[in-house]
C-alpha atoms as a PDB file:
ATOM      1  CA  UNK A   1      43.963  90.061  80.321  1.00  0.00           C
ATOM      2  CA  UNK A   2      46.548  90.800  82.960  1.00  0.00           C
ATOM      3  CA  UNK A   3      46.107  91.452  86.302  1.00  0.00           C
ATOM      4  CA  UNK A   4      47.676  94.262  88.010  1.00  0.00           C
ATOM      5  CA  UNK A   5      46.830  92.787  91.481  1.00  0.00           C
ATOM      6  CA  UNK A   6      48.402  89.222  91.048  1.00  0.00           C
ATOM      7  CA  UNK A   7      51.126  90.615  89.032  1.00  0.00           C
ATOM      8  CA  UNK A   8      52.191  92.719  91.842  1.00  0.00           C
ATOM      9  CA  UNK A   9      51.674  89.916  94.179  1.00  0.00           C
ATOM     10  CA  UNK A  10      53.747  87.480  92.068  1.00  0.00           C
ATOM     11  CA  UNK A  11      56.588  89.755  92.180  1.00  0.00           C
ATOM     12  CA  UNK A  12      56.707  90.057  96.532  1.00  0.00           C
ATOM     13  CA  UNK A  13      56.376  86.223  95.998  1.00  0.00           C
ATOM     14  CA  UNK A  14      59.197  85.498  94.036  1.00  0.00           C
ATOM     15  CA  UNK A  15      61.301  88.311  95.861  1.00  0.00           C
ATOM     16  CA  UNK A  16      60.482  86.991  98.971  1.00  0.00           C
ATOM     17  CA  UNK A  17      61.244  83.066  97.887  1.00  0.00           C
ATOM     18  CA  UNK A  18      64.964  84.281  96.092  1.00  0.00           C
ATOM     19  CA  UNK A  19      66.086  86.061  98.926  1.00  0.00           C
ATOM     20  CA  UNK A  20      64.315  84.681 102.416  1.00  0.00           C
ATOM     21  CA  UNK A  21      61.531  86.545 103.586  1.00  0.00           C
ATOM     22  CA  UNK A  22      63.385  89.902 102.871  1.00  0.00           C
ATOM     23  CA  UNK A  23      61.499  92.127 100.308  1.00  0.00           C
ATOM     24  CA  UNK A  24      62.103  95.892  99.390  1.00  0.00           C
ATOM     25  CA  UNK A  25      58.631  98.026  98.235  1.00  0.00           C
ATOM     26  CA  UNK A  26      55.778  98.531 100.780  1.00  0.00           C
ATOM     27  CA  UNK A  27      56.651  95.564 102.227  1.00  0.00           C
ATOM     28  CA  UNK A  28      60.236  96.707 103.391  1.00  0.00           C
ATOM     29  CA  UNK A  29      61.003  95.843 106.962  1.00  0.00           C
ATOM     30  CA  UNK A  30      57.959  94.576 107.664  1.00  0.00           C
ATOM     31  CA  UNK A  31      56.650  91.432 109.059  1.00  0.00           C
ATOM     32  CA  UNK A  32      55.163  89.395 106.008  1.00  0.00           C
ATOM     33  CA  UNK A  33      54.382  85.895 105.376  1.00  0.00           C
ATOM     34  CA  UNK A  34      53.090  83.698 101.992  1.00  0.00           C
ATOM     35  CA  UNK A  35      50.023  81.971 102.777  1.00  0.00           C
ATOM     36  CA  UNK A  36      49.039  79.435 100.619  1.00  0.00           C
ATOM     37  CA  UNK A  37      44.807  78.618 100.642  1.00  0.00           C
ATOM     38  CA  UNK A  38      42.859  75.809  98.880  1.00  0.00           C
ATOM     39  CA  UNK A  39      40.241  77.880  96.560  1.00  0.00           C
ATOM     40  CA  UNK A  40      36.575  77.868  97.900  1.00  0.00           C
ATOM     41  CA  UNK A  41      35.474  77.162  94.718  1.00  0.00           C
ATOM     42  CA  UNK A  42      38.347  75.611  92.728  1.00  0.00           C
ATOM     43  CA  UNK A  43      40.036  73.514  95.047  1.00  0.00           C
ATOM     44  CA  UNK A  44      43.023  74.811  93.346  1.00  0.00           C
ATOM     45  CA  UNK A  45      45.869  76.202  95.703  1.00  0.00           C
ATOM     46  CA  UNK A  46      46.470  80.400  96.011  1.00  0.00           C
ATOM     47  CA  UNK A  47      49.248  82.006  97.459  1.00  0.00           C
ATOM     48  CA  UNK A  48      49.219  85.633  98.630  1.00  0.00           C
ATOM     49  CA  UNK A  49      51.616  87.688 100.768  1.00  0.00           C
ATOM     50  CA  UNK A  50      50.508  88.559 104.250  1.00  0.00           C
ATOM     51  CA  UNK A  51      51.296  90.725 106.871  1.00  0.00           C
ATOM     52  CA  UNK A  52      51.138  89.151 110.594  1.00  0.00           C
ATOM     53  CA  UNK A  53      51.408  89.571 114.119  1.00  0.00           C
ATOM     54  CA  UNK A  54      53.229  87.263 116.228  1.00  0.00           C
ATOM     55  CA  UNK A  55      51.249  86.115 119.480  1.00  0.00           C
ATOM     56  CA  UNK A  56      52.998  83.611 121.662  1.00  0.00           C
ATOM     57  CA  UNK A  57      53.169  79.628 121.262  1.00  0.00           C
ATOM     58  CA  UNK A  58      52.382  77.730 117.991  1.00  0.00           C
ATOM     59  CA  UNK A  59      50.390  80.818 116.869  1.00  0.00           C
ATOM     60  CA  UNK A  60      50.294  84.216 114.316  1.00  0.00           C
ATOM     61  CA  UNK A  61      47.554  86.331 113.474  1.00  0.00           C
ATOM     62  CA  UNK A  62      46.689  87.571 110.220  1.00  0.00           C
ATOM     63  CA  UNK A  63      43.620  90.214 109.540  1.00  0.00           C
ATOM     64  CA  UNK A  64      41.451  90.141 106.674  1.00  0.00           C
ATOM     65  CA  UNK A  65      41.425  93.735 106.244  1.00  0.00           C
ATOM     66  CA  UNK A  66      42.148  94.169 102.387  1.00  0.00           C
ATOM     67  CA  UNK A  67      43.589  97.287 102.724  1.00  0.00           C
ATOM     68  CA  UNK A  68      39.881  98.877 104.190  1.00  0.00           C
ATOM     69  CA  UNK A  69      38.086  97.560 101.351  1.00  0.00           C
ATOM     70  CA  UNK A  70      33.858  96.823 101.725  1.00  0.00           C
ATOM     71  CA  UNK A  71      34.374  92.661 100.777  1.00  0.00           C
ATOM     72  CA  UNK A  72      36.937  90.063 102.546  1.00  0.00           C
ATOM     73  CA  UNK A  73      40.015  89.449 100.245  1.00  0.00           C
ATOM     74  CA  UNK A  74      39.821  85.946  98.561  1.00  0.00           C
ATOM     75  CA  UNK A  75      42.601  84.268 100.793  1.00  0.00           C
ATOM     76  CA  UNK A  76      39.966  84.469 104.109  1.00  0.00           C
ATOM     77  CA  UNK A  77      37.213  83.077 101.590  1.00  0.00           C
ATOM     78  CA  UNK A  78      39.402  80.434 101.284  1.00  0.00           C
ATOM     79  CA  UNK A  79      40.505  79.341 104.402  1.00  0.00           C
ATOM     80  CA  UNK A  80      37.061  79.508 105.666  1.00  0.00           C
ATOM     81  CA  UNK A  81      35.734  76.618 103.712  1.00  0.00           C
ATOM     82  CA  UNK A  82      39.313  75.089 103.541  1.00  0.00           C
ATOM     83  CA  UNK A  83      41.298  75.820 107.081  1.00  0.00           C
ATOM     84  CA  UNK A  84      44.745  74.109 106.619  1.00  0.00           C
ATOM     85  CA  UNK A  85      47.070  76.196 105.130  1.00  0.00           C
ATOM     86  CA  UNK A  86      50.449  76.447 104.377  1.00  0.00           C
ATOM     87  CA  UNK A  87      52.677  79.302 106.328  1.00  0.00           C
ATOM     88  CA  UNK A  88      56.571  80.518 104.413  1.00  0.00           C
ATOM     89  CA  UNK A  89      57.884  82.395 106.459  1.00  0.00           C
ATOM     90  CA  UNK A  90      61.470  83.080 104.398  1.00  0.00           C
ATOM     91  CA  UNK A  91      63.327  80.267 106.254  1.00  0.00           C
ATOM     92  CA  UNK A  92      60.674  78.038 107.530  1.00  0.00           C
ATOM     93  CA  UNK A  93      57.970  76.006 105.676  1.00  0.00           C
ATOM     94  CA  UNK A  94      55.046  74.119 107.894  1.00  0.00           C
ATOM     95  CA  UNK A  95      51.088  73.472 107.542  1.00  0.00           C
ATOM     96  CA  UNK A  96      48.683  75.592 109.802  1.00  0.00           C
ATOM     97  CA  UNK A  97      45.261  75.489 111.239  1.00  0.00           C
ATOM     98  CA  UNK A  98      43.291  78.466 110.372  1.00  0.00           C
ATOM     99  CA  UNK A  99      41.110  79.508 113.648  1.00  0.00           C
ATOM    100  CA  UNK A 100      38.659  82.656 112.933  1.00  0.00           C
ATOM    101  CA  UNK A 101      38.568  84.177 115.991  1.00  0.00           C
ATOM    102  CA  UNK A 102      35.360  85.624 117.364  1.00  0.00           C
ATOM    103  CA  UNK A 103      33.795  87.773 120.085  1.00  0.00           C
ATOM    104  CA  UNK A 104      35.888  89.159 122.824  1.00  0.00           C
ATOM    105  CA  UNK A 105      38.913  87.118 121.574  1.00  0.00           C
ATOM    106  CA  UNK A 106      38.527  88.685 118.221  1.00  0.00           C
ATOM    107  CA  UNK A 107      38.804  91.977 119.643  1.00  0.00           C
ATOM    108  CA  UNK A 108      41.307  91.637 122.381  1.00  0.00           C
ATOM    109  CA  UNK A 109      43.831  90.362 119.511  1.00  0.00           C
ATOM    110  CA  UNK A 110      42.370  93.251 116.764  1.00  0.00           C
ATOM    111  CA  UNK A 111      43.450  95.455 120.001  1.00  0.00           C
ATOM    112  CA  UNK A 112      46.741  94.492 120.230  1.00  0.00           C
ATOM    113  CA  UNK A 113      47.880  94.532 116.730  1.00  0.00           C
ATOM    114  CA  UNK A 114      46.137  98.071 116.044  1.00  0.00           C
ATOM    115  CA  UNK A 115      48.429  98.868 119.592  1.00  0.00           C
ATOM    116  CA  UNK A 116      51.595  98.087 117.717  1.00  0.00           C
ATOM    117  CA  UNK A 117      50.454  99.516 114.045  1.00  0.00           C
ATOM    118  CA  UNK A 118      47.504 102.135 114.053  1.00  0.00           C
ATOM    119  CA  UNK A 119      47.724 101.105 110.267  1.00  0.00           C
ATOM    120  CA  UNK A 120      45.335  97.903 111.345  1.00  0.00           C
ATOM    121  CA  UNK A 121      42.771 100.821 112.840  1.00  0.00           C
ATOM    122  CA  UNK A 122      42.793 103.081 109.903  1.00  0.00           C
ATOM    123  CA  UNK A 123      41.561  99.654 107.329  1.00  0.00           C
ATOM    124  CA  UNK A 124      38.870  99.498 110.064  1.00  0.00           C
ATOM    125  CA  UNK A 125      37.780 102.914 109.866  1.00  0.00           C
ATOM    126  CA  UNK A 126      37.120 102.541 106.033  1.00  0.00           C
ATOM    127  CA  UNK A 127      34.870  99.891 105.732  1.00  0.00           C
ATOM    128  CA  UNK A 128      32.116  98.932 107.580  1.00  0.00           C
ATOM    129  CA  UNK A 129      32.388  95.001 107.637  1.00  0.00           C
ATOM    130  CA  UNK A 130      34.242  94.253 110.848  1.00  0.00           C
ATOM    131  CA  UNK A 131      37.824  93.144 109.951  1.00  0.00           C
ATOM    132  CA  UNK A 132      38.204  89.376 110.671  1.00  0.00           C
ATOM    133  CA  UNK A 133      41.058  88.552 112.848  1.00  0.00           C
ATOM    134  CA  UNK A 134      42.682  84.856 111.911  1.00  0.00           C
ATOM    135  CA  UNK A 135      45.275  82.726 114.068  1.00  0.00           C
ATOM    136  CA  UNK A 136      47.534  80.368 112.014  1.00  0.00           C
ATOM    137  CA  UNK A 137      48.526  77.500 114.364  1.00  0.00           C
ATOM    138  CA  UNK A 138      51.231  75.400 113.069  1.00  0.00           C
ATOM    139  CA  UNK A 139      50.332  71.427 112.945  1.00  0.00           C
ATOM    140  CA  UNK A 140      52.993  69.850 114.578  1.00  0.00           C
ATOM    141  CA  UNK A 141      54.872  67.411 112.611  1.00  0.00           C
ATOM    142  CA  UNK A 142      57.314  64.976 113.833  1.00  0.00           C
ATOM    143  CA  UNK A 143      61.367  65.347 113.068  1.00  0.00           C
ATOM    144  CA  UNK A 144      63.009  68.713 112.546  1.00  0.00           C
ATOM    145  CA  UNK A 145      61.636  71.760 111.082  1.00  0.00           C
ATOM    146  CA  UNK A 146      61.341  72.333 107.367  1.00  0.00           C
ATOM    147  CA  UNK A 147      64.030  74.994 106.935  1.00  0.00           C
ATOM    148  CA  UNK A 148      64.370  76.342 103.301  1.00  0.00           C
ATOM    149  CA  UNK A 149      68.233  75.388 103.197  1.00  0.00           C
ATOM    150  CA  UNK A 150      70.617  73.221 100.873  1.00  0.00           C
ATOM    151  CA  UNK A 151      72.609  72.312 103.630  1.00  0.00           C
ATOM    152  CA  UNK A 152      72.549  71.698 107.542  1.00  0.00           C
ATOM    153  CA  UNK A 153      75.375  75.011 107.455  1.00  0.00           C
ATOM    154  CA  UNK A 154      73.468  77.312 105.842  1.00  0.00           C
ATOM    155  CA  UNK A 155      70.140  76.331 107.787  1.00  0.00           C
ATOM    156  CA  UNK A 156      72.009  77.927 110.925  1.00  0.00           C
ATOM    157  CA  UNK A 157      72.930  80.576 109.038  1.00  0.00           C
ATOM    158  CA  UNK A 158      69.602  81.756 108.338  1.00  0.00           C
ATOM    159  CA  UNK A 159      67.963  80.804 111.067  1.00  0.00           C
ATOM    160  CA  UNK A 160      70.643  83.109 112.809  1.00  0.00           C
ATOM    161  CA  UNK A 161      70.064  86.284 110.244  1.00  0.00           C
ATOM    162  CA  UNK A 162      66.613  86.079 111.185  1.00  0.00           C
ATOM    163  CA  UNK A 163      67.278  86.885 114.530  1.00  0.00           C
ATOM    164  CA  UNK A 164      69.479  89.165 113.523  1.00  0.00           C
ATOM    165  CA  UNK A 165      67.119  91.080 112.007  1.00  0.00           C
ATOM    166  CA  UNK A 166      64.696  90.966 114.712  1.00  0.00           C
ATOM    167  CA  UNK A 167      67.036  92.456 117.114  1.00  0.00           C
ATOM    168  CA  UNK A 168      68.219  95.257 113.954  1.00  0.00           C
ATOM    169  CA  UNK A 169      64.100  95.853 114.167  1.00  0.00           C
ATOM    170  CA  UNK A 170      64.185  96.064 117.718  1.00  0.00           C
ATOM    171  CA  UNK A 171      67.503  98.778 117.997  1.00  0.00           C
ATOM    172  CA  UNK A 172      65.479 100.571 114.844  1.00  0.00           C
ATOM    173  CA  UNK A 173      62.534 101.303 116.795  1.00  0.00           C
ATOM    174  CA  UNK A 174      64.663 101.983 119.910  1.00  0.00           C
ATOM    175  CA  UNK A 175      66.237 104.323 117.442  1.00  0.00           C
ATOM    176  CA  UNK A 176      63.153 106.064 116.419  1.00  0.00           C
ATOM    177  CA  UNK A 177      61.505 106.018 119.533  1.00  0.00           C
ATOM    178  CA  UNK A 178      60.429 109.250 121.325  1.00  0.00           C
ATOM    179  CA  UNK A 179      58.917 109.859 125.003  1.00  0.00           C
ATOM    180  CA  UNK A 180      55.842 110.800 123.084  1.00  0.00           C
ATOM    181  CA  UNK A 181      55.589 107.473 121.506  1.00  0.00           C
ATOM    182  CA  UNK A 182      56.025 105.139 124.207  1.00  0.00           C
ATOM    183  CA  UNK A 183      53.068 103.592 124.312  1.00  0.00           C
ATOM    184  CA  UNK A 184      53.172 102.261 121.055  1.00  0.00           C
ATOM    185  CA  UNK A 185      57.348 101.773 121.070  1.00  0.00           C
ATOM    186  CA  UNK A 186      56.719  99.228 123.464  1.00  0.00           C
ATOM    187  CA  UNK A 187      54.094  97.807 121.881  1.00  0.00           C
ATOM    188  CA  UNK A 188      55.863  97.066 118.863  1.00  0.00           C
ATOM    189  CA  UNK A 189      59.336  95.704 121.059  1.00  0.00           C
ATOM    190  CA  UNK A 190      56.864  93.557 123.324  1.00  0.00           C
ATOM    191  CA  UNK A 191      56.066  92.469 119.302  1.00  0.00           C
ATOM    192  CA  UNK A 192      59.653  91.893 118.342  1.00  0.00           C
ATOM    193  CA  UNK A 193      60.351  89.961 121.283  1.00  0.00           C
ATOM    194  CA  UNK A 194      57.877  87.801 121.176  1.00  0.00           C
ATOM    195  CA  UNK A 195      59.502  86.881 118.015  1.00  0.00           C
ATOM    196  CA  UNK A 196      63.030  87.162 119.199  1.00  0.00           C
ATOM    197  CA  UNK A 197      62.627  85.304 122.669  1.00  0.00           C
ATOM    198  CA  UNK A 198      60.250  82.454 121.386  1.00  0.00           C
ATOM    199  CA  UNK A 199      62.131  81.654 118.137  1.00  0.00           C
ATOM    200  CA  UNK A 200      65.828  81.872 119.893  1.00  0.00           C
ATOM    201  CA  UNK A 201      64.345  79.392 122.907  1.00  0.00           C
ATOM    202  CA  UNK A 202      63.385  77.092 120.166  1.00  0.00           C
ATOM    203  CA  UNK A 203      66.825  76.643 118.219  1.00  0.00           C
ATOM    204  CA  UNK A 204      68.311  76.538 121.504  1.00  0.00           C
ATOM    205  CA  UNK A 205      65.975  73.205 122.473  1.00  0.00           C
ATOM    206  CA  UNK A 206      66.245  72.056 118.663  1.00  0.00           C
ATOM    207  CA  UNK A 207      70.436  72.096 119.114  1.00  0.00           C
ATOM    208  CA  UNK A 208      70.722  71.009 122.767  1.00  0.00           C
ATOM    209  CA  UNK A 209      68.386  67.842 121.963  1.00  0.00           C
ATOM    210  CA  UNK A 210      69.077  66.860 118.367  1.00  0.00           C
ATOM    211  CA  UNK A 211      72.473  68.935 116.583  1.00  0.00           C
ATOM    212  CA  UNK A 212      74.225  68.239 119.799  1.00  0.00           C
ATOM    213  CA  UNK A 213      74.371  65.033 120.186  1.00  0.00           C
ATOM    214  CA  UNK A 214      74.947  64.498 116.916  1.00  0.00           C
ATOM    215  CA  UNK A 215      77.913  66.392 116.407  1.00  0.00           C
ATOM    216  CA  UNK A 216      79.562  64.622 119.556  1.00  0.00           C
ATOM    217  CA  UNK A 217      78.548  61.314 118.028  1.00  0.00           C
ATOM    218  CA  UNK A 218      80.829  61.836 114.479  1.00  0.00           C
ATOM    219  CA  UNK A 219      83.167  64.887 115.706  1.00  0.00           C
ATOM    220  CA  UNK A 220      84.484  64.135 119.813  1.00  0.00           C
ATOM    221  CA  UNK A 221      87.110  66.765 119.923  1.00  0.00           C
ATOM    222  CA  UNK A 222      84.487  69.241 119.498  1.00  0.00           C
ATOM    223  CA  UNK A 223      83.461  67.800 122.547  1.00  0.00           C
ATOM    224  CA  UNK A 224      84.793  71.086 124.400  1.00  0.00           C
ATOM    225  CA  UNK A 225      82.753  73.657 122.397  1.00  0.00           C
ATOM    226  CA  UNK A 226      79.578  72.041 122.342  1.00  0.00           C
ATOM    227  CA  UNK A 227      79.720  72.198 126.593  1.00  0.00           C
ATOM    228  CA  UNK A 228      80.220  76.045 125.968  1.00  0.00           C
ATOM    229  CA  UNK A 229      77.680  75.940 123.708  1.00  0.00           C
ATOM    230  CA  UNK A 230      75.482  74.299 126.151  1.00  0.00           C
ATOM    231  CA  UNK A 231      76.582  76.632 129.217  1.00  0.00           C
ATOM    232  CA  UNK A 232      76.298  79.585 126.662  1.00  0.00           C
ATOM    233  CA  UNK A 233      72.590  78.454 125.748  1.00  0.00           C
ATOM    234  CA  UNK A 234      71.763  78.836 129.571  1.00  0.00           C
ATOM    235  CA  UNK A 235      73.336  82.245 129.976  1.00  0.00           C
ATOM    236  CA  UNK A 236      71.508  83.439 126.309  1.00  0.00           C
ATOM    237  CA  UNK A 237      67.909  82.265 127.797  1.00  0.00           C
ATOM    238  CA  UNK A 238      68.967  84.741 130.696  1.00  0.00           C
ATOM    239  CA  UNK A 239      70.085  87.583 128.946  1.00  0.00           C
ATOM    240  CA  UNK A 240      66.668  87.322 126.575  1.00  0.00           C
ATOM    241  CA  UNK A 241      65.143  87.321 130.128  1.00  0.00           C
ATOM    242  CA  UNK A 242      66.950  90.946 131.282  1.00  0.00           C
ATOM    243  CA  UNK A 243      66.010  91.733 127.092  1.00  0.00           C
ATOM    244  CA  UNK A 244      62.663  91.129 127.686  1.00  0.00           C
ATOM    245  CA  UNK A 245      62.260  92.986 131.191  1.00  0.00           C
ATOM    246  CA  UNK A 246      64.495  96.176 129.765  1.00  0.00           C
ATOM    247  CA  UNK A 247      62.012  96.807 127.194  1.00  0.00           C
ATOM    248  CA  UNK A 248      59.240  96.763 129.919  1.00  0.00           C
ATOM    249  CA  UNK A 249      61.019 100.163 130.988  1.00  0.00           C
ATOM    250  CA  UNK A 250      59.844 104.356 130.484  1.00  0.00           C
ATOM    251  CA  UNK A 251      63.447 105.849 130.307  1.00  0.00           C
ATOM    252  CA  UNK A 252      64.417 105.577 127.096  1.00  0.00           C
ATOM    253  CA  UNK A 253      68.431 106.197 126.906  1.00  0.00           C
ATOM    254  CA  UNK A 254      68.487 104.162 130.180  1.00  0.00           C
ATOM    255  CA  UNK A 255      66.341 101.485 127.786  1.00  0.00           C
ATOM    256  CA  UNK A 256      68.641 102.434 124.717  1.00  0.00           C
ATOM    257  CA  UNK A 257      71.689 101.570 126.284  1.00  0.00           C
ATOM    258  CA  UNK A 258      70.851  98.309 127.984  1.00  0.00           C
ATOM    259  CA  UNK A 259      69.398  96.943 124.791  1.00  0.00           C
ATOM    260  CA  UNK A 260      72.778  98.034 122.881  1.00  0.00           C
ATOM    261  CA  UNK A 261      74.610  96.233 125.537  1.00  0.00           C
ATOM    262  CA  UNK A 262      72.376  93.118 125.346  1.00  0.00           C
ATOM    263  CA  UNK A 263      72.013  92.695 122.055  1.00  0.00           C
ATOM    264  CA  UNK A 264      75.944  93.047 121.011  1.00  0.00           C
ATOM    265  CA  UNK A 265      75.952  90.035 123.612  1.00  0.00           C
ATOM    266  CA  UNK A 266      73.559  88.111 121.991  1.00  0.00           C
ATOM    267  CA  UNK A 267      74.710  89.065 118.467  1.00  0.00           C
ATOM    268  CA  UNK A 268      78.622  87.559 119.513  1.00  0.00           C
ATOM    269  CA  UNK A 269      76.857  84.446 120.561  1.00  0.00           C
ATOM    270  CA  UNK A 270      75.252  84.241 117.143  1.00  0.00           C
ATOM    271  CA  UNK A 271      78.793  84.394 115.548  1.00  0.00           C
ATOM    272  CA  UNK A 272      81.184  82.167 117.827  1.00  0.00           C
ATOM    273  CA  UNK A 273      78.172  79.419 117.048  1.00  0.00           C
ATOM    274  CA  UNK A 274      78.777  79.904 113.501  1.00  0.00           C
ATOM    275  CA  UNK A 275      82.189  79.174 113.715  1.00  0.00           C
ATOM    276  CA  UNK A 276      82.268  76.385 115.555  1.00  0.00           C
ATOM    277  CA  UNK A 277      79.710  74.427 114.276  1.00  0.00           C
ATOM    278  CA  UNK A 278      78.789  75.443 110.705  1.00  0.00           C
ATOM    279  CA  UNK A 279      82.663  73.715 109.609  1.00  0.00           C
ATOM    280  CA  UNK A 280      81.769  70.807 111.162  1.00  0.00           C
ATOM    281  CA  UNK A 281      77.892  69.949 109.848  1.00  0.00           C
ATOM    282  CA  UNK A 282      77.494  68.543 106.191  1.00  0.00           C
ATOM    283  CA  UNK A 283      77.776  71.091 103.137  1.00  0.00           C
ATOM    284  CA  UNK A 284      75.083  69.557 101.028  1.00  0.00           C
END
């Protein structure tokens, strides 16, 4: 007998798979993950589409809130009795520990992510089981991250168009934003930043410590652009800095306008890198 449910789940999935992380539907622009969980009861694995928050270091949050319904959905079931996962987030693949949070640490986080989408608060209001609150910390692994690329070329590229579109989320809600709404405006760029900031810091590392010296081993008259590349990396981690501090700010055209002039910045940087290196890395 077919299932409406995990029909309609099997479609995000393979949308989300074919065209990396980006889905259209409900799910359109928001921040969604597949989380794959060992069955309580059939050891078998399940994989569901998830909305999360980011929250600093090798952690997200998910919530268990079923869309308000009275029982937990079947993918916190799971993770209870089995708590490694597995986290796709569009580009990148890795295991997690799932960590049910609890007490004033459950509510702090349930705080912040109703602060940057009331939608977590109105779930709450219609059931009366209190909505669990679960952080997904990635298990470390050594060698590079498991990007969801055929080639070393395109893995920059998407890597890149993700943070693309966190800084097209970030000018959106800039877009949007009214003086009426600032509280939760800046919740929701403190959010995207988060994202932004972290995730750009990390490529940065990943290509200083391991691309770099790599490319200067088989390609030496690059030799030249990968010392921009390095100065440029410096100058980046400041302007995310001044990115990160602007959205701190009550004036928004003042705020508008400094974020328009950061992110074309960091958005040229993203390009010129793509030039210079993507030619020189394998194809396949």
């Amino acid at each position: 007998m077919p299932n409406p449910v995990q029909d309609f789940n099997q479609r995000i999935i393979d949308e989300f798979r074919a065209h990396h992380g980006q889905v259209g539907g409900p799910f359109e622009g928001g921040r969604l993950i597949l989380l794959t969980t060992t069955g309580a009861r059939t050891g078998t694995p399940h994989t569901t589409p998830v909305g999360y928050l980011p929250d600093g270091g090798d952690r997200i949050l998910v919530i268990a809130s079923a869309g308000g319904s009275p029982r937990h959905p079947d993918w916190y079931r799971n993770l209870v009795a089995h708590p490694q996962v597995t986290v796709e987030s569009g580009v990148f693949t890795y295991e997690a520990r799932a960590v049910v949070l609890a007490g004033e640490e459950r509510d702090r986080a349930f705080a912040r992510a109703v602060e940057a989408d009331r939608g977590w608060a109105g779930y709450q209001e219609k059931t009366d089981r209190v909505l669990p609150v679960v952080a997904l910390h990635e298990i470390a692994r050594p060698g590079p991250p498991n990007i969801n690329a055929s080639s070393p070329g395109e893995a920059i590229k998407l890597v890149h168009d993700v943070f693309r579109r966190e800084l097209a989320l970030i000018r959106k809600e800039l877009a949007a934003g009214t003086a009426t709404a600032a509280s939760t405006l800046g919740a929701q760029l403190r959010v995207n930043c988060l994202t932004f900031c972290q995730g750009l810091h990390n490529h940065h590392t990943g290509e200083d410590v391991a691309m770099f010296p790599f490319l200067a081993d088989r390609h030496p008259e690059a030799a030249p652009v990968l010392e921009r590349l390095r100065a440029e990396h410096e100058h980046i981690a400041a302007l995310v800095e001044d990115l990160r501090k602007t959205l701190s700010g009550t004036d928004l055209d003042t705020v508008r306008a400094e974020v328009d002039r950061l992110t074309t910045e960091l958005e040229a940087h993203l390009t010129y890198e793509e030039d210079q290196l993507i030619p020189l890395l394998p194809h396949a």
